[in-house]
N, C-alpha and C. Protein backbone atom coordinates (compact mmCIF):
# COMPACT_ATOMS: atom_id res chain seq x y z
N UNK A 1 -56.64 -18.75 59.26
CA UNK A 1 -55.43 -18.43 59.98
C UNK A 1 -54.20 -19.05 59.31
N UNK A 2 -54.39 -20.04 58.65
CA UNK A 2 -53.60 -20.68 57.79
C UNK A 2 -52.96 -20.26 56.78
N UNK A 3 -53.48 -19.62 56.11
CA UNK A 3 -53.60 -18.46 55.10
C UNK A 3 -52.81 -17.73 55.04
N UNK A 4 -52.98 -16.79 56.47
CA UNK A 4 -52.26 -15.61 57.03
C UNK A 4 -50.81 -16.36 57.03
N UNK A 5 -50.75 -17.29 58.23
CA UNK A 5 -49.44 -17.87 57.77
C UNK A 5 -48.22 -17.90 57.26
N UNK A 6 -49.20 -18.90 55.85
CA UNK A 6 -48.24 -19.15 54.52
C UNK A 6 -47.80 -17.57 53.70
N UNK A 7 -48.70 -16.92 54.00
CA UNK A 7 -48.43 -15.80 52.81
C UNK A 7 -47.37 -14.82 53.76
N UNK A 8 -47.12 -14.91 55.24
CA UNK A 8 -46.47 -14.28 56.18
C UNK A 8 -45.41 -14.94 55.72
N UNK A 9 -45.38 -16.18 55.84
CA UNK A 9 -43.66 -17.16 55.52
C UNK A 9 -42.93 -16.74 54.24
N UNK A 10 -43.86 -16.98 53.17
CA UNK A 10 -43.43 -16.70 51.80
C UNK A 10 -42.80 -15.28 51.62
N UNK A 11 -43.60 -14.14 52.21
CA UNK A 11 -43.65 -13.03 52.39
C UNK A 11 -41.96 -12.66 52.91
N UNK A 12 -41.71 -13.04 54.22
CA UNK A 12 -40.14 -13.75 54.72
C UNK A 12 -39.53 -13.95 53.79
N UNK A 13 -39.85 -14.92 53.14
CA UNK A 13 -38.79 -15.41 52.19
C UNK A 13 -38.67 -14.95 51.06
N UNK A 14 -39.24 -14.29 50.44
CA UNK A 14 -39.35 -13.32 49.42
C UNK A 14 -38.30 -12.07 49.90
N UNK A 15 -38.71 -11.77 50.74
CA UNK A 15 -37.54 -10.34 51.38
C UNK A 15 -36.41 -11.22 52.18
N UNK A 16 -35.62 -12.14 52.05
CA UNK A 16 -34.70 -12.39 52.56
C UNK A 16 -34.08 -12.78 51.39
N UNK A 17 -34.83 -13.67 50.14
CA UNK A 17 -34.14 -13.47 49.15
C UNK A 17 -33.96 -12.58 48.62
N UNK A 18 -34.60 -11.07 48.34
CA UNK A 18 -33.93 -9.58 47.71
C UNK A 18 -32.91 -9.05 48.65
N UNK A 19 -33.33 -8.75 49.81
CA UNK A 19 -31.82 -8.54 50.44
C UNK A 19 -30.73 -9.39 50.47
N UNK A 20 -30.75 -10.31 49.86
CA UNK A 20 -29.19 -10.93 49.50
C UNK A 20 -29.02 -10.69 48.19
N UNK A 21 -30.12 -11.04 47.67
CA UNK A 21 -29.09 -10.50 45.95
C UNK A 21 -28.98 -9.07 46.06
N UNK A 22 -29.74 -8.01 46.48
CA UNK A 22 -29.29 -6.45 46.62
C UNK A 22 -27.74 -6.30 47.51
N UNK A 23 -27.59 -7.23 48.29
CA UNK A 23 -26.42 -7.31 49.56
C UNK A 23 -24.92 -7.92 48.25
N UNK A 24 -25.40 -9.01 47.39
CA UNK A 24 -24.25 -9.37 46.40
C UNK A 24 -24.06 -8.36 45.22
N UNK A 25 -25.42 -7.15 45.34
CA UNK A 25 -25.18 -6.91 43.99
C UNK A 25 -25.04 -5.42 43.97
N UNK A 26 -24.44 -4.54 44.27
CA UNK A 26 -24.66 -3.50 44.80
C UNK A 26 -24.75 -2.37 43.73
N UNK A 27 -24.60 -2.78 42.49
CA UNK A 27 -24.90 -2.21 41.59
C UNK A 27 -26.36 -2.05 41.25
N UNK A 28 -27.14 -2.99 41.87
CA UNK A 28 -28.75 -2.83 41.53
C UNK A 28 -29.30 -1.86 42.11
N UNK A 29 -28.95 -0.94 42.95
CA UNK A 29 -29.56 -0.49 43.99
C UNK A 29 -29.38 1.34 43.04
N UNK A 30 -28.64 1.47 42.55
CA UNK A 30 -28.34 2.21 41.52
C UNK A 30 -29.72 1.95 40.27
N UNK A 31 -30.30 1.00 39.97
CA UNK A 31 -30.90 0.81 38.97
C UNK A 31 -32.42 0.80 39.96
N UNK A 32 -32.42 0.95 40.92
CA UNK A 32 -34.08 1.08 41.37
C UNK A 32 -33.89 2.64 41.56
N UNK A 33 -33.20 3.34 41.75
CA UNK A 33 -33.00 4.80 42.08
C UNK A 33 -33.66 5.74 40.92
N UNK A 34 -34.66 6.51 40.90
CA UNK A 34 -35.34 7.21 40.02
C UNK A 34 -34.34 7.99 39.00
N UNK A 35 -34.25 8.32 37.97
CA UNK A 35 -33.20 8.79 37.27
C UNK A 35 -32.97 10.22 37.76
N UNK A 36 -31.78 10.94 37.58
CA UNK A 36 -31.81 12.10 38.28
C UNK A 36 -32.18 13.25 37.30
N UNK A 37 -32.78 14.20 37.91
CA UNK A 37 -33.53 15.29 37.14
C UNK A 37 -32.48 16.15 35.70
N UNK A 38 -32.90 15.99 34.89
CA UNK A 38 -32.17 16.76 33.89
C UNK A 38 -31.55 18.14 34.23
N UNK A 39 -30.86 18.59 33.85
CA UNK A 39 -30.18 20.01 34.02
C UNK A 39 -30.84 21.06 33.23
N UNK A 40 -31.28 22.02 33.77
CA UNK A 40 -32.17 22.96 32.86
C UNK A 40 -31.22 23.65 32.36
N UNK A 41 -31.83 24.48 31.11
CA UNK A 41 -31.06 25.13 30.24
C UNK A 41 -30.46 26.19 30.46
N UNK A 42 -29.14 26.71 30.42
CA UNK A 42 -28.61 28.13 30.97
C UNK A 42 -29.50 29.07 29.85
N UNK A 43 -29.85 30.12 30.45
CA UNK A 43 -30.90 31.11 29.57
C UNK A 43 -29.53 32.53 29.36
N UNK A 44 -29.66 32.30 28.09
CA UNK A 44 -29.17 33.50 27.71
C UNK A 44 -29.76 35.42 28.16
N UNK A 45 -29.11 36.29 27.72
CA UNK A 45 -29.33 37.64 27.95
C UNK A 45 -30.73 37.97 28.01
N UNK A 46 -31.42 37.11 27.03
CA UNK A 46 -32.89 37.32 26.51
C UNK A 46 -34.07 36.47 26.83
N UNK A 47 -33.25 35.65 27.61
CA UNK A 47 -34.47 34.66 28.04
C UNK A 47 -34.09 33.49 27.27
N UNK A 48 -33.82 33.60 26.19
CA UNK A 48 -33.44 32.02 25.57
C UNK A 48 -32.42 31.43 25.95
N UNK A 49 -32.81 29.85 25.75
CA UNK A 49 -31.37 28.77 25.80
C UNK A 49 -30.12 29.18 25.27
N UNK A 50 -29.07 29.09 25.66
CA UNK A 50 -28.01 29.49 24.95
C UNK A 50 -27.69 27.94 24.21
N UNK A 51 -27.51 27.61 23.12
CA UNK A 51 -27.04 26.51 22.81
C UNK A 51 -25.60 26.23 22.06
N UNK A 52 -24.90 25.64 22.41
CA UNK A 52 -23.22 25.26 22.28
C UNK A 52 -23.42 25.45 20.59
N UNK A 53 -22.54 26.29 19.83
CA UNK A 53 -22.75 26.27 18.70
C UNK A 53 -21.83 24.61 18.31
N UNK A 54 -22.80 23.93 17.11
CA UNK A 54 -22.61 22.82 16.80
C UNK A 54 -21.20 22.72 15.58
N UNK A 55 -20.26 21.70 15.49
CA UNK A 55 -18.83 21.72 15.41
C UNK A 55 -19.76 22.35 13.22
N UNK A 56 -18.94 22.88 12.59
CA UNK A 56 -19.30 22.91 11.13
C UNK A 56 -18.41 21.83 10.57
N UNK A 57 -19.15 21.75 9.24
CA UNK A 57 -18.84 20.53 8.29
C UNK A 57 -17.73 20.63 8.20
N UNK A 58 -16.99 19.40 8.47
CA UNK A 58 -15.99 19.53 7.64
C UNK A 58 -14.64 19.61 9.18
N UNK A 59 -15.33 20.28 10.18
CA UNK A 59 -14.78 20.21 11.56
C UNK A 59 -14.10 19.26 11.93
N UNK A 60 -12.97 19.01 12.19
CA UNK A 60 -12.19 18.22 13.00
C UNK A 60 -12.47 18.23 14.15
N UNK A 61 -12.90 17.26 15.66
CA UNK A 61 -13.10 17.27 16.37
C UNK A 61 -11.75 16.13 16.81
N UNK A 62 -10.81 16.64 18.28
CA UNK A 62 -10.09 15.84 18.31
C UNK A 62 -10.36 15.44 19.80
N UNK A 63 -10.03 14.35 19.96
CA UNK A 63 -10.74 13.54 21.02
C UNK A 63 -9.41 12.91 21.57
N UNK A 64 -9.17 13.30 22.76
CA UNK A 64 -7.90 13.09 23.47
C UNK A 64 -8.26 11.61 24.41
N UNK A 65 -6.62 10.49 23.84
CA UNK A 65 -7.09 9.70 25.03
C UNK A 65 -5.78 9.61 25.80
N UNK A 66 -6.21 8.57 26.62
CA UNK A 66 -4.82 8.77 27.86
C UNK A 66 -3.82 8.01 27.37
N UNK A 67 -2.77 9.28 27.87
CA UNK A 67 -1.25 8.56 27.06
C UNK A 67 -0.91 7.28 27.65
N UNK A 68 -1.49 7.34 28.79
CA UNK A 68 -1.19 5.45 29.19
C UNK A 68 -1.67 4.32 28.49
N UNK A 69 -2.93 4.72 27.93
CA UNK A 69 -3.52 3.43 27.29
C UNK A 69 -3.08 3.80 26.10
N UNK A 70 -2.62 4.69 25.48
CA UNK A 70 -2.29 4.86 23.64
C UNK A 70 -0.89 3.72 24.39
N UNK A 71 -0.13 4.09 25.28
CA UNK A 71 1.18 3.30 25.42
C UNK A 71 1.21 1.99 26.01
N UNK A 72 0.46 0.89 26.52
CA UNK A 72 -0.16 -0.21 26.68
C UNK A 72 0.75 -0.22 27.88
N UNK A 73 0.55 1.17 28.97
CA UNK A 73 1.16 0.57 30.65
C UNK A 73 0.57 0.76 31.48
N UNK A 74 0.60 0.69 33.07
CA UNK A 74 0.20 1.36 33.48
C UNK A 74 0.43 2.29 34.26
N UNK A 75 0.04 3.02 34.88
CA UNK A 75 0.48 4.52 35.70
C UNK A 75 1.15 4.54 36.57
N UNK A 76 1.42 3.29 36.58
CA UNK A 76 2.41 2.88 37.95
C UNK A 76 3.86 2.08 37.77
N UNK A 77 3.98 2.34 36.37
CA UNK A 77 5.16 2.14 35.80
C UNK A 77 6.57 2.77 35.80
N UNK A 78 7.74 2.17 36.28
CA UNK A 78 8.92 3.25 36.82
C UNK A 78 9.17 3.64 35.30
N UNK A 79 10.49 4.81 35.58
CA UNK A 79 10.48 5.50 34.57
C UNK A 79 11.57 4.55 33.46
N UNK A 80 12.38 3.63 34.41
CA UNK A 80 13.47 2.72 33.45
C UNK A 80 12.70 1.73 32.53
N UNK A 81 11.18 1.28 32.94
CA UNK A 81 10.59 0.81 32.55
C UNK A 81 9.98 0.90 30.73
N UNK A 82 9.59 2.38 31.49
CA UNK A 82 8.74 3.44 30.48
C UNK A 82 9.72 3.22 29.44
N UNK A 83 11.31 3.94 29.51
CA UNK A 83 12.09 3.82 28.46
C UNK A 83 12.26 2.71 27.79
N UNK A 84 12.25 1.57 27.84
CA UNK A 84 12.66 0.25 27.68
C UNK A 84 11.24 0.16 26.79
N UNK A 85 10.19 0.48 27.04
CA UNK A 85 8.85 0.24 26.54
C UNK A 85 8.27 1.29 25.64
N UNK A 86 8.97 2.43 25.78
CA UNK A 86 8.79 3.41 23.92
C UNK A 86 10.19 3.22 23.26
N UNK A 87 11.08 2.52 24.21
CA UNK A 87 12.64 2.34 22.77
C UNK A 87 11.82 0.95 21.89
N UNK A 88 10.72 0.04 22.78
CA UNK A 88 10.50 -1.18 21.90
C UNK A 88 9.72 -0.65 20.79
N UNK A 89 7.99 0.08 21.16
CA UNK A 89 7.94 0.71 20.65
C UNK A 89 7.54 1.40 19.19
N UNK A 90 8.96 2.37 19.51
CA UNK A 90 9.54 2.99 18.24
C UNK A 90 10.16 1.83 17.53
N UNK A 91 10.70 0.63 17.60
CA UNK A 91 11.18 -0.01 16.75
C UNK A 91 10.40 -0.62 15.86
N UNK A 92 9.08 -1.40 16.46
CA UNK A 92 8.16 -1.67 16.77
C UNK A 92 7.31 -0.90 15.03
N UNK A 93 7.44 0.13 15.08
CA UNK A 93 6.94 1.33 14.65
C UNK A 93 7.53 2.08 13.46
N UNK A 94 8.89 2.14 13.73
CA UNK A 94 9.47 2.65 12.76
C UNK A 94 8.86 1.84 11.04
N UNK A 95 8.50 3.41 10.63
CA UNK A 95 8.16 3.17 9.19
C UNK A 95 9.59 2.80 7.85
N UNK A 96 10.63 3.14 8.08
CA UNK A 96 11.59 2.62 7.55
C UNK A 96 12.00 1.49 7.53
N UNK A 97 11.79 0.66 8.56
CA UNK A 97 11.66 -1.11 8.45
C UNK A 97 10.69 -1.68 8.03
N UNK A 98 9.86 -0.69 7.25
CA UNK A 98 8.37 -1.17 6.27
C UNK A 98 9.18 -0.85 4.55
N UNK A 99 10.32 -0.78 4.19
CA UNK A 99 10.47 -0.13 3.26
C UNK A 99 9.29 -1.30 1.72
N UNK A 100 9.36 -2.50 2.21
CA UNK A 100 8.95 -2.91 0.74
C UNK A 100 7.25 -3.34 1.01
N UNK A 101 7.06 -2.96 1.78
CA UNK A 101 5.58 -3.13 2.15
C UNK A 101 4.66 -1.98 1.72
N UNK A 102 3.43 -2.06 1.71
CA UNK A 102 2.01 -1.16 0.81
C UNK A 102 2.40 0.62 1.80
N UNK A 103 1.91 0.90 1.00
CA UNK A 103 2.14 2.34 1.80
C UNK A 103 0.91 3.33 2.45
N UNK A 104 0.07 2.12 2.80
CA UNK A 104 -0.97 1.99 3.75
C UNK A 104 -0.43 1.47 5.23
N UNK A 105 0.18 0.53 5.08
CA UNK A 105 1.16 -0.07 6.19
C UNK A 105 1.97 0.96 6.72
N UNK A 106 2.73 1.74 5.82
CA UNK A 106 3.79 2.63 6.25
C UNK A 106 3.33 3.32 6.84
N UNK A 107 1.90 4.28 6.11
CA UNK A 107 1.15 5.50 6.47
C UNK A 107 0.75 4.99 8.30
N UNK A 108 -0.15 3.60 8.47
CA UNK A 108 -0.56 3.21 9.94
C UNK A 108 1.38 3.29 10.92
N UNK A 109 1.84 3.40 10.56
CA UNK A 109 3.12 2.86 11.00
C UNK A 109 3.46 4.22 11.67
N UNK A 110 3.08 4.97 10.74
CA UNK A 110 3.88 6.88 11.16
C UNK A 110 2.80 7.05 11.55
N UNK A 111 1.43 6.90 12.08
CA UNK A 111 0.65 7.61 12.47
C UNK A 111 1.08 6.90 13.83
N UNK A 112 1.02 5.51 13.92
CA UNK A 112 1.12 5.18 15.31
C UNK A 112 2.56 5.57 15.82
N UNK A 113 3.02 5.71 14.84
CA UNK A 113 4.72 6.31 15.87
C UNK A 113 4.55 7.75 16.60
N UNK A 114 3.58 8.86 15.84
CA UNK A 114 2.96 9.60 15.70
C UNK A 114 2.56 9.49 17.38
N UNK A 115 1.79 8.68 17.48
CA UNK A 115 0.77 8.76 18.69
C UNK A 115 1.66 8.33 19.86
N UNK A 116 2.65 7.59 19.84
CA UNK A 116 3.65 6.93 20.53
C UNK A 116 4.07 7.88 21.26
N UNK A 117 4.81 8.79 19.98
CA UNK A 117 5.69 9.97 20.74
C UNK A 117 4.87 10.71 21.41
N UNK A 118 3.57 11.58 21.13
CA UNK A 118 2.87 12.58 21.28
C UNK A 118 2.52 11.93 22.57
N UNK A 119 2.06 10.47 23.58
CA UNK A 119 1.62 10.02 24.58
C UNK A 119 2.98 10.25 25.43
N UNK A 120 4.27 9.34 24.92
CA UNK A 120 5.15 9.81 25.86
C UNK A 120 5.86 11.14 26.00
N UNK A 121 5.52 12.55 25.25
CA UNK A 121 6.01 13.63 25.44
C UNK A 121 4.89 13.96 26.55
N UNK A 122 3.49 13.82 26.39
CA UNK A 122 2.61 14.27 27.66
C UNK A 122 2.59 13.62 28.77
N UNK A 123 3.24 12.58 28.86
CA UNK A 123 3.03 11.73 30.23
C UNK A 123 4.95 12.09 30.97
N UNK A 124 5.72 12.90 29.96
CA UNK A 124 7.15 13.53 30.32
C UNK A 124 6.32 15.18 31.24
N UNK A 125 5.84 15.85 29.84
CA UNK A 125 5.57 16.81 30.22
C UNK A 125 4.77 16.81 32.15
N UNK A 126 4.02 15.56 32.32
CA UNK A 126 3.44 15.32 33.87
C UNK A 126 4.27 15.47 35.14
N UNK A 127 5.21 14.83 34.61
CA UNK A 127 6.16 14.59 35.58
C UNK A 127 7.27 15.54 35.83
């Protein structure tokens, strides 16, 4: 009877300690969850998979990120702000205040001015 007991107590305490770390951790509960079923294949005209034709050599693939983080603000930034923070910037940036420096420097300089403008023309174009 003793037996029964201890292994009843432990038993307790074993499940009072997982429900608190599952209760602090609520991300685990996500990781006991069976993975979710794959997506079957869209079947073409004929019965076959249709498969995404793959980019060719040589393909540029351009990979868009958010003009907020190319511009180091955040989305909740007024607009007097914004200005004050692509006039820095572009200064910041400008490849003509690189004049005696490698022209690797210059080249990173116009690409990021490059990206500067192109983030704050799409985050204009939003609004």
């Amino acid at each position: 009877m003793n037996r029964v007991l201890v292994v009843a107590f432990i038993a307790s305490v074993v499940a009072v300690a997982l429900w608190d770390i599952f209760r602090r951790n609520p991300q685990l509960k996500d990781w006991l969850r069976p993975p979710a079923p794959k997506p079957r294949p869209r079947r073409g005209p004929s019965g076959t998979p249709r498969i995404a034709p793959a980019p060719s050599r040589g393909q540029v693939i351009e990979l868009r990120r958010d003009p907020y983080q190319v511009l180091g603000i955040d989305r909740d930034t007024t607009e007097a702000d914004l200005e004050a923070h692509i006039t820095r910037l572009r200064e910041e940036n400008d490849p003509s205040k690189l004049e005696g420096m490698s022209e690797e420097l210059r080249a990173h300089a116009t690409r990021r001015l490059a990206e500067v403008e192109a983030a704050y023309a799409e985050i204009m174009e939003r609004s």
